[in-house]
N, C-alpha and C. Protein backbone atom coordinates (compact mmCIF):
# COMPACT_ATOMS: atom_id res chain seq x y z
N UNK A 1 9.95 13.14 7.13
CA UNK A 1 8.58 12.67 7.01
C UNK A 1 7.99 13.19 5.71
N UNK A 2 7.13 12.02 4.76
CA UNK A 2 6.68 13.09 3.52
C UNK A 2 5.36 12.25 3.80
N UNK A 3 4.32 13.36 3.62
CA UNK A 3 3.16 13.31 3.30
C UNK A 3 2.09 14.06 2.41
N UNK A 4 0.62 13.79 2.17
CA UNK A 4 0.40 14.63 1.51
C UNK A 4 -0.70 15.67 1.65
N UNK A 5 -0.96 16.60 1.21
CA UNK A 5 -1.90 18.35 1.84
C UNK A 5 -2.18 18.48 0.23
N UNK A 6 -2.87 19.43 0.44
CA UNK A 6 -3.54 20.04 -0.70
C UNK A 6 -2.93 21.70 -0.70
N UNK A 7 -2.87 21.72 -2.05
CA UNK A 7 -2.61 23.36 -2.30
C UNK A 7 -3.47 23.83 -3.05
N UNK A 8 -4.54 25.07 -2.60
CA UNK A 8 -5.60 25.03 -3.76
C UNK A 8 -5.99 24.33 -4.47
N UNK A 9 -6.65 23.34 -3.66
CA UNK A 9 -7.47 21.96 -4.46
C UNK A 9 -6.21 21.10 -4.85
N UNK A 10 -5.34 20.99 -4.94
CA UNK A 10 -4.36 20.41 -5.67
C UNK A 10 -3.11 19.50 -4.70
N UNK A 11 -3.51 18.30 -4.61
CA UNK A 11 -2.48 17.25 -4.14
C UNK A 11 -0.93 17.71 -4.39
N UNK A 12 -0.25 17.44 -3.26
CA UNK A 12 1.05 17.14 -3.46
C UNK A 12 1.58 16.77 -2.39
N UNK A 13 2.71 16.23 -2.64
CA UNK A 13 3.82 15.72 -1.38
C UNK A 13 4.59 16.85 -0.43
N UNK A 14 4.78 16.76 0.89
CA UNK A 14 6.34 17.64 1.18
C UNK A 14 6.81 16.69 2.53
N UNK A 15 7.87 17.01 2.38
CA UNK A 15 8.66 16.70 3.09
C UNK A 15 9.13 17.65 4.22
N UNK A 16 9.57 16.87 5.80
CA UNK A 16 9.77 18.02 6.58
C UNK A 16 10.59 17.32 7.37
N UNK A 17 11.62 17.77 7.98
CA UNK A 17 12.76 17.06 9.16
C UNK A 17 11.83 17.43 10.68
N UNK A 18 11.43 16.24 10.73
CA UNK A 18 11.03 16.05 11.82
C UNK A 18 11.61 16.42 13.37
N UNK A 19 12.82 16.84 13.06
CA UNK A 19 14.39 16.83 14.25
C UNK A 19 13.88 18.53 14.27
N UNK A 20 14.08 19.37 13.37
CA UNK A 20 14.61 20.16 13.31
C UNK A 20 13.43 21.16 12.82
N UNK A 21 11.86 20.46 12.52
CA UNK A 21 10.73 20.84 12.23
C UNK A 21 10.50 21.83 11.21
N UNK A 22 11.75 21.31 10.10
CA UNK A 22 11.48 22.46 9.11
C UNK A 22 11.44 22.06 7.69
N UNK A 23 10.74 22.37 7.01
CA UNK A 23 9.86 21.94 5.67
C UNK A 23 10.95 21.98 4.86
N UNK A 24 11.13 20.91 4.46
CA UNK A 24 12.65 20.75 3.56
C UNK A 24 12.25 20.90 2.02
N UNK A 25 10.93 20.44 1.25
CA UNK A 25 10.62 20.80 0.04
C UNK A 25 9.28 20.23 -0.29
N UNK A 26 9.14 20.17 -1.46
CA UNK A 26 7.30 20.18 -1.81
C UNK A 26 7.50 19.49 -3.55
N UNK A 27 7.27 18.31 -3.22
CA UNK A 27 6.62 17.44 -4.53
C UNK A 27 5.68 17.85 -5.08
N UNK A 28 5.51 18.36 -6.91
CA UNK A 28 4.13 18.57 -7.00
C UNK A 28 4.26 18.01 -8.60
N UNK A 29 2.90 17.28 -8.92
CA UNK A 29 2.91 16.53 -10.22
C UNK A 29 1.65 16.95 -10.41
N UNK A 30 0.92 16.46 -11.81
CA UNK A 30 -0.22 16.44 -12.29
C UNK A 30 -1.22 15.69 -11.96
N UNK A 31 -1.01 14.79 -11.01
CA UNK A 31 -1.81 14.01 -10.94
C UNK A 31 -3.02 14.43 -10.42
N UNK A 32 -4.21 13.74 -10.03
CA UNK A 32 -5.65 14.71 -9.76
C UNK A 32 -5.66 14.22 -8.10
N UNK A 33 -4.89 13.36 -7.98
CA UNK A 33 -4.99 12.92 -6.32
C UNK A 33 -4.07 11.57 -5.71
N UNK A 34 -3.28 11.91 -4.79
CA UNK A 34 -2.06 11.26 -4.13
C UNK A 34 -2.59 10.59 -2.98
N UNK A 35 -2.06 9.59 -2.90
CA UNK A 35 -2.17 8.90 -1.54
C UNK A 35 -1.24 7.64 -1.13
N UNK A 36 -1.41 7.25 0.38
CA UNK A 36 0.02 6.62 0.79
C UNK A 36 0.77 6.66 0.15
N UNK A 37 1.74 7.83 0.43
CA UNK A 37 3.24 7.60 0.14
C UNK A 37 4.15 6.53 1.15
N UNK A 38 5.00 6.34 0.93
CA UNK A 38 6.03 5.31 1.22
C UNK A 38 7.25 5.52 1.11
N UNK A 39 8.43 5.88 2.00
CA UNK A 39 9.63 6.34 2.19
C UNK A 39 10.48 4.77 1.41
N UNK A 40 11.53 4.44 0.66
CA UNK A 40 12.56 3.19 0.46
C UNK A 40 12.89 3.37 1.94
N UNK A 41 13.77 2.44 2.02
CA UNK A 41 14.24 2.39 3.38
C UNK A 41 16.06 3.11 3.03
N UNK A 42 16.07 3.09 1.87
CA UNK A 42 17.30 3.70 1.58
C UNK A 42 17.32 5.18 1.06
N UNK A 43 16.49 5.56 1.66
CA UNK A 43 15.92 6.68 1.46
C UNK A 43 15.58 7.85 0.28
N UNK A 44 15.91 7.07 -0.95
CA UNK A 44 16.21 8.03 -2.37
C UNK A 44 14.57 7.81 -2.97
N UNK A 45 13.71 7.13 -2.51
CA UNK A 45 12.56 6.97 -3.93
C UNK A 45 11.21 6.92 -2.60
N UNK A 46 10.39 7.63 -3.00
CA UNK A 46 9.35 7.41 -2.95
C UNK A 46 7.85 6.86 -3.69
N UNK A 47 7.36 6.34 -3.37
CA UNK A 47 5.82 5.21 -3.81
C UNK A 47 4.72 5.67 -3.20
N UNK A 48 4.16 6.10 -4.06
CA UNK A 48 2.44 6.21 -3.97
C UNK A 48 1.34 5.77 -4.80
N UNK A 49 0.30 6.00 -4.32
CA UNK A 49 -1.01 5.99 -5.18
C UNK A 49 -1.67 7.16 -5.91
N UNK A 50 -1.59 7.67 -7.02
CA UNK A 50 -1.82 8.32 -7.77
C UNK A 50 -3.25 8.32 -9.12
N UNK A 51 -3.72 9.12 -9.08
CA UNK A 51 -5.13 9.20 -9.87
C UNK A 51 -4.74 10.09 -11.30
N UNK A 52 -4.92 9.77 -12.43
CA UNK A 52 -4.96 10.22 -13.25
C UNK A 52 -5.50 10.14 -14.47
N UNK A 53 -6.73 11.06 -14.85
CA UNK A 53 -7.54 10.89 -15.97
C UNK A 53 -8.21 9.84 -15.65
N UNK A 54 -8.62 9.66 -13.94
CA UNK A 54 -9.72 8.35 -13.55
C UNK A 54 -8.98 7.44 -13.29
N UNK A 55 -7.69 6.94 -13.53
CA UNK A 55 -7.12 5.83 -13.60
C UNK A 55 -5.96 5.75 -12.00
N UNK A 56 -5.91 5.10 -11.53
CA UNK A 56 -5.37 4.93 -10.13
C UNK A 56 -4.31 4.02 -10.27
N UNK A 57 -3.44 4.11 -10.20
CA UNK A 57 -1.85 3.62 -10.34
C UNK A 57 -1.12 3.96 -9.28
N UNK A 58 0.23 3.08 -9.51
CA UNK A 58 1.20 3.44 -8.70
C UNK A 58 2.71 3.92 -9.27
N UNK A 59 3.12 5.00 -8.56
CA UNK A 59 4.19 5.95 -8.90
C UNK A 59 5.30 6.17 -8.33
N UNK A 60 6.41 6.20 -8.73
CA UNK A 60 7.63 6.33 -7.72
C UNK A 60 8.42 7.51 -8.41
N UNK A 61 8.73 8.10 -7.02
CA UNK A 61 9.21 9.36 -7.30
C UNK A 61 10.81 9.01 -6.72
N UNK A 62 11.86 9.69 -8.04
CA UNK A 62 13.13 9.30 -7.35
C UNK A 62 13.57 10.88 -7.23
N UNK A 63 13.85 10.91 -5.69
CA UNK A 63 14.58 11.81 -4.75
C UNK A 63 15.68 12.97 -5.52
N UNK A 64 16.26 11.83 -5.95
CA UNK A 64 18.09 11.94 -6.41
C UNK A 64 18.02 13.06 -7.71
N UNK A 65 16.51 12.50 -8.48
CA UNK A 65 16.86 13.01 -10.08
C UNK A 65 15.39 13.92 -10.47
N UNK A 66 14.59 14.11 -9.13
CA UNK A 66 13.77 14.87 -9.40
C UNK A 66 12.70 14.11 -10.54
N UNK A 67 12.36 12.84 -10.58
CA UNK A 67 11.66 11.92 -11.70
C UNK A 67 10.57 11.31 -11.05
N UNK A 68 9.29 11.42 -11.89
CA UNK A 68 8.05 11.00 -11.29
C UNK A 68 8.08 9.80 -12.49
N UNK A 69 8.08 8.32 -12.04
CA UNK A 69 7.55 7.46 -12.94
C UNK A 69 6.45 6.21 -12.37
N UNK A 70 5.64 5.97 -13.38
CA UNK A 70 4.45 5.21 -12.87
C UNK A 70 4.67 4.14 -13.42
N UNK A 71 4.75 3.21 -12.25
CA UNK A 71 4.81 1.92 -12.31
C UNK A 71 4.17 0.88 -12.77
N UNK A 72 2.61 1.33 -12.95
CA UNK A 72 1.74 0.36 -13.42
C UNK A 72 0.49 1.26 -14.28
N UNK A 73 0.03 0.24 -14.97
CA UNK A 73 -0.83 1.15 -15.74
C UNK A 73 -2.16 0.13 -15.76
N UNK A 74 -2.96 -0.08 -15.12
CA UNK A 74 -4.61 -1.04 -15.32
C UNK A 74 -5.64 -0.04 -15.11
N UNK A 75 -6.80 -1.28 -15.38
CA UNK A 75 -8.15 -0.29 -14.59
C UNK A 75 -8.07 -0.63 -13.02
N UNK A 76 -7.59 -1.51 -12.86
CA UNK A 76 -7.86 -1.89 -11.65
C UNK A 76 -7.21 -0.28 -10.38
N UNK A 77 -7.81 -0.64 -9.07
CA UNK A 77 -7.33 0.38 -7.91
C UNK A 77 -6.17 -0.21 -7.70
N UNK A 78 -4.97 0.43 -7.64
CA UNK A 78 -3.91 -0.41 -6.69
C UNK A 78 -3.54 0.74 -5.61
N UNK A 79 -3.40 0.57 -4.16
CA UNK A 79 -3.50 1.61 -3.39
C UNK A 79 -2.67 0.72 -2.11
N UNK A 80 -1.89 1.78 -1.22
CA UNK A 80 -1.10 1.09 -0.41
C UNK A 80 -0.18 0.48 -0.54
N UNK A 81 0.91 1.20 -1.09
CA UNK A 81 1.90 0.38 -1.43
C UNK A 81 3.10 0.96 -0.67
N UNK A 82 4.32 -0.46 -0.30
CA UNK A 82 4.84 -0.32 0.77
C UNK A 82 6.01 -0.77 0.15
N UNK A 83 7.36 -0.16 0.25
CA UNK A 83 8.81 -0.58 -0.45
C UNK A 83 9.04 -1.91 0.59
N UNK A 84 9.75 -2.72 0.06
CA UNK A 84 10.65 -3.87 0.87
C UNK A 84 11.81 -3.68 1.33
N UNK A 85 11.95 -3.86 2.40
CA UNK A 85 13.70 -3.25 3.01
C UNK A 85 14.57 -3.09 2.08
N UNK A 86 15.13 -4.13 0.82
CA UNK A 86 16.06 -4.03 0.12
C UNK A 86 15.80 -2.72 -1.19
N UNK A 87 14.23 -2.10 -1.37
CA UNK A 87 14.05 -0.90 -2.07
C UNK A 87 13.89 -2.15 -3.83
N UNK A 88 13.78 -3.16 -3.56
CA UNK A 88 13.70 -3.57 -4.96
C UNK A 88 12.28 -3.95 -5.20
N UNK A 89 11.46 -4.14 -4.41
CA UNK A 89 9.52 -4.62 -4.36
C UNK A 89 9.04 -3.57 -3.93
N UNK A 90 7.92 -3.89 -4.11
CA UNK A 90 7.00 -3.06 -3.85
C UNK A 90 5.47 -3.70 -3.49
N UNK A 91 5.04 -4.33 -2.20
CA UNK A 91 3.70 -4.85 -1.94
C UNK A 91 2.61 -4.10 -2.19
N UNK A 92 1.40 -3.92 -2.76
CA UNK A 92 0.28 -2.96 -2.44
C UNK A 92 -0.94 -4.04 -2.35
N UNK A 93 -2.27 -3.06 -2.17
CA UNK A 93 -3.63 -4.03 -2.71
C UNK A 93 -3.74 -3.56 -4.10
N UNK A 94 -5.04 -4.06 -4.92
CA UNK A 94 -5.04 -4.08 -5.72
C UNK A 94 -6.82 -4.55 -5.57
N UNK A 95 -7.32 -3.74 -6.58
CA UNK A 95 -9.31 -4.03 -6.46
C UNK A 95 -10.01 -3.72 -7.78
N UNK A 96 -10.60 -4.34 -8.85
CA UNK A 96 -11.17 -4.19 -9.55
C UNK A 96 -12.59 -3.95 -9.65
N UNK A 97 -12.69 -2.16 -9.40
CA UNK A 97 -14.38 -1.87 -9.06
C UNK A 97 -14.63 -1.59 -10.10
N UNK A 98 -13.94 -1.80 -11.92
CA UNK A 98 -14.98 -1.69 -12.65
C UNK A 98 -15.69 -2.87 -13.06
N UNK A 99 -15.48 -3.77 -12.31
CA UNK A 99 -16.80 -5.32 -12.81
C UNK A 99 -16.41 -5.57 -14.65
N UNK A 100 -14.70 -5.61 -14.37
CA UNK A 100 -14.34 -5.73 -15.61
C UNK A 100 -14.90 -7.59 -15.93
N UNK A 101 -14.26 -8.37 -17.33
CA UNK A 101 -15.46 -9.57 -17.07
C UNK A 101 -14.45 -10.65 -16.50
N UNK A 102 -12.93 -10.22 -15.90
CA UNK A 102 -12.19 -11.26 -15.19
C UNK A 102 -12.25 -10.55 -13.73
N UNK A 103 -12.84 -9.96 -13.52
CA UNK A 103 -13.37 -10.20 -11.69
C UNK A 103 -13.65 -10.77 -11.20
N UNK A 104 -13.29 -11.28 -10.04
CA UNK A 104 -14.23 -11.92 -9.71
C UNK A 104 -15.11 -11.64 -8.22
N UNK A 105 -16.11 -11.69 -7.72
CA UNK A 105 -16.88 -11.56 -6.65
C UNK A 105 -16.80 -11.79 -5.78
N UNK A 106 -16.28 -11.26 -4.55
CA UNK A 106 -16.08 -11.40 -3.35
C UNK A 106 -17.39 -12.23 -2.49
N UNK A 107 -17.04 -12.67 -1.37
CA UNK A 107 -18.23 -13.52 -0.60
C UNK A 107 -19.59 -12.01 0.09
N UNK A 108 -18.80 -10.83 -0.02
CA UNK A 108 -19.51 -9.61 0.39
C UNK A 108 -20.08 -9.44 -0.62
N UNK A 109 -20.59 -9.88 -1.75
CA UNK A 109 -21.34 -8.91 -2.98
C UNK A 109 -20.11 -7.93 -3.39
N UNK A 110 -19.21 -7.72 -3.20
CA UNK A 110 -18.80 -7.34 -4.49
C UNK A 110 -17.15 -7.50 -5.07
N UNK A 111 -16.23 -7.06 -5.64
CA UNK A 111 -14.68 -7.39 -6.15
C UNK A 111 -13.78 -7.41 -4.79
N UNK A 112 -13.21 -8.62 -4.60
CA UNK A 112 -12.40 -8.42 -3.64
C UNK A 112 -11.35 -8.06 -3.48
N UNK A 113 -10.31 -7.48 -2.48
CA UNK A 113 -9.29 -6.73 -3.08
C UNK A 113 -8.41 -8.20 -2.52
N UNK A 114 -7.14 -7.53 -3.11
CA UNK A 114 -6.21 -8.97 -3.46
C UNK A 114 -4.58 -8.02 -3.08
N UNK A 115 -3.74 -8.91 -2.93
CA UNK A 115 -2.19 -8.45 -2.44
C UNK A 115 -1.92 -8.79 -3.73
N UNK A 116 -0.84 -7.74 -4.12
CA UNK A 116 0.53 -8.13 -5.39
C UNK A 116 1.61 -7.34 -5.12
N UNK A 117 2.57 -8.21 -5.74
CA UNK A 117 3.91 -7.99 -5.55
C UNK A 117 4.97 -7.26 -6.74
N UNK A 118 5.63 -6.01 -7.05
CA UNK A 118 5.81 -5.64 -8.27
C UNK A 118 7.27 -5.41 -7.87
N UNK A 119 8.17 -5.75 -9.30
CA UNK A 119 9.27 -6.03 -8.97
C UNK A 119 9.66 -4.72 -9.92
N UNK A 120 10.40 -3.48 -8.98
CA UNK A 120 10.41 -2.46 -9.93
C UNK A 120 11.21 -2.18 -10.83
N UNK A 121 12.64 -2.94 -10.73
CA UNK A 121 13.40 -2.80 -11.81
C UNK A 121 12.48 -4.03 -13.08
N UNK A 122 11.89 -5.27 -13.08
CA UNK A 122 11.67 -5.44 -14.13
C UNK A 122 10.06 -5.37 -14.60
N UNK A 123 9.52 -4.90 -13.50
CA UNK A 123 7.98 -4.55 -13.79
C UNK A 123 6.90 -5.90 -13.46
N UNK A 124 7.95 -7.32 -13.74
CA UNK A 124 6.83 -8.11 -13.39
C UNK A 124 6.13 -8.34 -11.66
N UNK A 125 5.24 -8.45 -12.00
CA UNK A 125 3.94 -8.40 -10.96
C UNK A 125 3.34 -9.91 -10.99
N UNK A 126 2.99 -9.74 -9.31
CA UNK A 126 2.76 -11.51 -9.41
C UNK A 126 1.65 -11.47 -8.10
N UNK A 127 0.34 -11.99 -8.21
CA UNK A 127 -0.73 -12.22 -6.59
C UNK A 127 0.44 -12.59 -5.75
N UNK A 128 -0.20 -12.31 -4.53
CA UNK A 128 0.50 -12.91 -3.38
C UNK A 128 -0.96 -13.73 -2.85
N UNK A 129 -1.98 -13.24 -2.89
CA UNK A 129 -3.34 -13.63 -2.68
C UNK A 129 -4.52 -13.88 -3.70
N UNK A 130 -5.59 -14.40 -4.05
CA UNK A 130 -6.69 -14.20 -4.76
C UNK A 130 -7.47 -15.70 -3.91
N UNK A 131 -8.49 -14.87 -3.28
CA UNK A 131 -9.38 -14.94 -2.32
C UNK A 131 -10.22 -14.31 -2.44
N UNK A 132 -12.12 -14.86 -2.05
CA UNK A 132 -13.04 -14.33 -2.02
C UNK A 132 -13.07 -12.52 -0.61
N UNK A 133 -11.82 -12.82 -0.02
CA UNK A 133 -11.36 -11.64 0.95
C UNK A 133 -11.18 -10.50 0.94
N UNK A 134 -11.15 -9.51 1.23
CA UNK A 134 -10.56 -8.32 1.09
C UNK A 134 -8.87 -8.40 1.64
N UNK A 135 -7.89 -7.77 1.17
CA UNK A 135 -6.74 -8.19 1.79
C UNK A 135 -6.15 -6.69 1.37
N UNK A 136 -5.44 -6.23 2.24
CA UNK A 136 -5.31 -4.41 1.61
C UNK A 136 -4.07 -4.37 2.65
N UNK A 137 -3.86 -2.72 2.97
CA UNK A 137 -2.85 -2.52 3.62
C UNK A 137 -1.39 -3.03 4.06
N UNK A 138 -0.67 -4.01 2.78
CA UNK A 138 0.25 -4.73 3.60
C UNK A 138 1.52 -3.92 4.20
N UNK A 139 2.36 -4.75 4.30
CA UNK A 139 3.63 -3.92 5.19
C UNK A 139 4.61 -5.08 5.78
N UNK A 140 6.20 -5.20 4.83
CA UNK A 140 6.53 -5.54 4.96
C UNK A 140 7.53 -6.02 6.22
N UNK A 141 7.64 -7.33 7.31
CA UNK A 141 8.85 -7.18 7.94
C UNK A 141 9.70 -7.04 7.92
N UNK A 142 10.75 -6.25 8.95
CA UNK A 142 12.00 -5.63 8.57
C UNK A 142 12.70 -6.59 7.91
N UNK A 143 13.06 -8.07 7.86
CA UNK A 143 13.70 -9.03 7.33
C UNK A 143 13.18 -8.83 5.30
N UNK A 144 12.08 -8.48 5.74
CA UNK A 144 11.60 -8.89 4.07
C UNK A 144 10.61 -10.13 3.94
N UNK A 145 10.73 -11.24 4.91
CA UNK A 145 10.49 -12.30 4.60
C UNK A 145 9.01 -12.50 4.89
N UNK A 146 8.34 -11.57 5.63
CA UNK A 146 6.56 -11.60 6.18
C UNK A 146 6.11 -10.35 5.52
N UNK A 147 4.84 -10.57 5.40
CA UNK A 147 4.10 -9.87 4.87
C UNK A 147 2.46 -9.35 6.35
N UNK A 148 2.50 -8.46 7.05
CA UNK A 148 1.20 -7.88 7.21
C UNK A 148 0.41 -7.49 6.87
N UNK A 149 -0.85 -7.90 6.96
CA UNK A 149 -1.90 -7.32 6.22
C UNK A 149 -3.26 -7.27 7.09
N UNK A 150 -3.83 -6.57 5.85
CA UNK A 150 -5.58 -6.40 7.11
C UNK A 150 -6.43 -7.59 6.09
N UNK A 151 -7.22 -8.57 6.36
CA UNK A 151 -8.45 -9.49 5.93
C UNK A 151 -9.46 -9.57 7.12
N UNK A 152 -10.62 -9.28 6.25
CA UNK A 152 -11.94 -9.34 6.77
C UNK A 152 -12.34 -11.04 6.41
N UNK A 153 -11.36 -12.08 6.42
CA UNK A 153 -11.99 -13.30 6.17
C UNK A 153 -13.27 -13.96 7.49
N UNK A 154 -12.97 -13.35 8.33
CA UNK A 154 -13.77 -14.02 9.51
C UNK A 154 -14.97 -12.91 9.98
N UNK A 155 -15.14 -11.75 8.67
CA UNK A 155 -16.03 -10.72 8.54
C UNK A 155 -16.07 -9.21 9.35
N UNK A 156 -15.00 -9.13 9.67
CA UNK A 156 -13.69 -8.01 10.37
C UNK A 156 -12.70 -7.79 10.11
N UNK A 157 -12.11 -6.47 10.03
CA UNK A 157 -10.98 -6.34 9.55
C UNK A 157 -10.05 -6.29 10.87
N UNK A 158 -8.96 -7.43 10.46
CA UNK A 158 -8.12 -7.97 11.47
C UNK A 158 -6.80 -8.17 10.84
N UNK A 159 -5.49 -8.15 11.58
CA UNK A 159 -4.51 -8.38 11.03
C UNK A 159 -3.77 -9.62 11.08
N UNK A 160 -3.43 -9.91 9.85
CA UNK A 160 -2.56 -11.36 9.36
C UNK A 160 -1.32 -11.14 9.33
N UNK A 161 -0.22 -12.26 9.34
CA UNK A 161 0.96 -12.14 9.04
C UNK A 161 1.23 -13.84 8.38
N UNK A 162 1.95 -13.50 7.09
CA UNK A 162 2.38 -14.96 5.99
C UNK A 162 3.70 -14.72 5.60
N UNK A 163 4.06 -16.02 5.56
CA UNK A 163 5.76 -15.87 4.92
C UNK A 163 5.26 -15.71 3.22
N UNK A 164 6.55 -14.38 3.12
CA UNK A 164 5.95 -13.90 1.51
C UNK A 164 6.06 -15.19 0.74
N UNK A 165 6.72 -16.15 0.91
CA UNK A 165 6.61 -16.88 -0.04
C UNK A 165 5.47 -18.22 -0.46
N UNK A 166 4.64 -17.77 0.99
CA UNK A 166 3.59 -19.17 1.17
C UNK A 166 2.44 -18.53 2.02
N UNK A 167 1.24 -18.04 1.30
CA UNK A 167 0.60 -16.90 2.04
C UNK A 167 -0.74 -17.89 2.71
N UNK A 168 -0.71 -19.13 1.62
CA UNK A 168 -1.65 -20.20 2.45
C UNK A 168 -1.47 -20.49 4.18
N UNK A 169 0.06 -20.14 4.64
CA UNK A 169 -0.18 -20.25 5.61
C UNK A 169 -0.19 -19.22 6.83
N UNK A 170 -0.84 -18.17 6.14
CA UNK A 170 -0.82 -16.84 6.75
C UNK A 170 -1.76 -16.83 8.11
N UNK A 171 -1.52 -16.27 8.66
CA UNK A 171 -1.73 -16.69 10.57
C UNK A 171 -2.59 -15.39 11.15
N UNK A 172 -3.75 -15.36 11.48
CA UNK A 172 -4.28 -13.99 11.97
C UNK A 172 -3.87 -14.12 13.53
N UNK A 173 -3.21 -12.23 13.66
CA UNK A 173 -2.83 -11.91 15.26
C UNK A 173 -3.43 -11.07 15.93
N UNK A 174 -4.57 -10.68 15.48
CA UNK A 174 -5.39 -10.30 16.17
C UNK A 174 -6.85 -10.76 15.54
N UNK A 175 -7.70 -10.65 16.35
CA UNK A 175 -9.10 -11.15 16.57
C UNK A 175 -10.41 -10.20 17.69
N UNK A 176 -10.12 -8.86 17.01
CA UNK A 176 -10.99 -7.96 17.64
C UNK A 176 -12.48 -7.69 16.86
N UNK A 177 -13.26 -7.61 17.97
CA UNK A 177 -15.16 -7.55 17.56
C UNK A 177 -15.11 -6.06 16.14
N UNK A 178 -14.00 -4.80 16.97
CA UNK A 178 -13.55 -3.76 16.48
C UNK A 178 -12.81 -3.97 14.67
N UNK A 179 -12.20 -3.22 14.25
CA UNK A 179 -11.44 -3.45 13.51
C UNK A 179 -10.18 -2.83 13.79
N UNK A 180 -9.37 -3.56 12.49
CA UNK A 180 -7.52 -2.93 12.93
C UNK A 180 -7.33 -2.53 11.19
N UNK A 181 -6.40 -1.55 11.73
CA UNK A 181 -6.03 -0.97 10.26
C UNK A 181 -4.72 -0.25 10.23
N UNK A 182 -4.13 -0.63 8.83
CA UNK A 182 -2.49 0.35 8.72
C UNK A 182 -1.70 -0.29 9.82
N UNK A 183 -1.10 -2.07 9.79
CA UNK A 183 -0.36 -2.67 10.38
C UNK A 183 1.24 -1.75 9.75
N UNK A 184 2.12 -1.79 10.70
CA UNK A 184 3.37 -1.11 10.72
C UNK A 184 4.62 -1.75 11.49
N UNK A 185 5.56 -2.20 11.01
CA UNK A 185 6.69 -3.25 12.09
C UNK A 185 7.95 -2.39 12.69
N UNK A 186 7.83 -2.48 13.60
CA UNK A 186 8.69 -1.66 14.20
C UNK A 186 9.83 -2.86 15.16
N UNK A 187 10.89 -3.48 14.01
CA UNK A 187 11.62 -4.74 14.95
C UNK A 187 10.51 -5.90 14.81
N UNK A 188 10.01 -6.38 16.04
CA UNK A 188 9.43 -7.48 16.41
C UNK A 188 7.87 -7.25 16.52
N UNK A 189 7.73 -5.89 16.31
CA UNK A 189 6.69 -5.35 17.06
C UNK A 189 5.78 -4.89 16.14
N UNK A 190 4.19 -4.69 16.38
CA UNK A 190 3.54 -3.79 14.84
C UNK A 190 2.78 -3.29 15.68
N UNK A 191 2.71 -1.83 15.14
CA UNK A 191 1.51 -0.76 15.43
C UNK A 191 0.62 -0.84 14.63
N UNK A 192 -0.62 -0.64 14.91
CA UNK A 192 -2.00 -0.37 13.76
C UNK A 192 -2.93 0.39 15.04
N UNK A 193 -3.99 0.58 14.04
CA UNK A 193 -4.87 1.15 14.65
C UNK A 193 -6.42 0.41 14.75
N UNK A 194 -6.96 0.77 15.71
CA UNK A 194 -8.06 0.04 16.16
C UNK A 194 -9.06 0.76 16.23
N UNK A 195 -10.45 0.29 15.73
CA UNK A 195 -11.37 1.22 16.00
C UNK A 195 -12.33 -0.06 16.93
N UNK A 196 -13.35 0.64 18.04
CA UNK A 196 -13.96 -0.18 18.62
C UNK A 196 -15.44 0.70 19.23
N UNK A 197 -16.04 -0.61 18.89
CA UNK A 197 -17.67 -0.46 18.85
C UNK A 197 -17.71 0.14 20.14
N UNK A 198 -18.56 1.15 20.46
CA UNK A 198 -19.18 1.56 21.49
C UNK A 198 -20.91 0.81 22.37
């Protein structure tokens, strides 16, 4: 399991065998602040969200060679990013809160966040979405071929599922007053979490 804690103010990763409950080692970079990490499924590289000098990117750390490299470099937020079974993509969101002048405005008053797809051996990056929506958290099916995600299109955050290759026809599977968040596939199956109005 790797996640991330603070050490005297200071972000970093560790890792711990869950079996055997013992802290196997401790990632630590410069960055000013880490978030969702993301195991490959082949277990050598890890992906996160990383802050540095203001700027919020995404970073993959390879296992094998002890190497922190950042994958993308914008103003934009890109946060949540999730490897694809085969370890060659990488899904995240992606949100432009500096009201740069190709934003564009969500139906909420303000930048909506949007899905992209980054291909890490050659870097190109491509929407999967651009919608007045918020669309965040995805998470790929074990096949590769669907994409989960959270959209507030119906003014709640609820979870969708689209074949990656045709997101127009992406299908919402749940429809709670509450919201759902951090969809996860386990086989056939997805965990998330729910929060609900009292």
């Amino acid at each position: 399991l790797a996640f991330v804690t603070k050490n005297n103010g200071v972000d970093e990763i560790r890792i711990i065998d869950i079996t055997k409950k013992k802290h196997l080692r401790t990632i630590k970079t410069k960055l000013q602040f880490i978030s969702s990490p993301d195991w490959s499924f082949q277990g050598n590289n890890l992906v996160f969200s990383g802050i540095e000098d203001g700027f919020s990117d995404l970073y993959l750390f390879d296992l094998t060679s002890d190497t922190l490299i950042k994958l993308t470099s914008s103003i934009q937020v890109e946060s949540d990013p999730r490897f694809s079974p085969n370890g060659m993509e990488i899904v995240y969101s992606i949100q432009d809160t500096c009201l740069s002048s190709d934003a564009s405005t969500g139906i909420y008053g303000k930048t909506s966040a949007d899905l992209q797809l980054l291909n890490i051996n050659t870097r190109e990056i491509r929407f999967l979405t651009t919608t007045p929506w918020n669309e965040k958290q995805p998470s790929f099916s074990p096949d590769g071929n669907h994409i989960s995600y959270i959209s507030d299109r119906n003014g709640i955050d609820n979870i969708y599922i689209a074949p990656l290759d045709s997101f127009t026809d992406a299908k919402a599977v749940t429809d709670y007053i509450g919201s759902c968040s951090n969809p996860d596939w386990s086989g056939s199956l997805i965990a998330f979490g729910l929060f609900q109005h009292q």
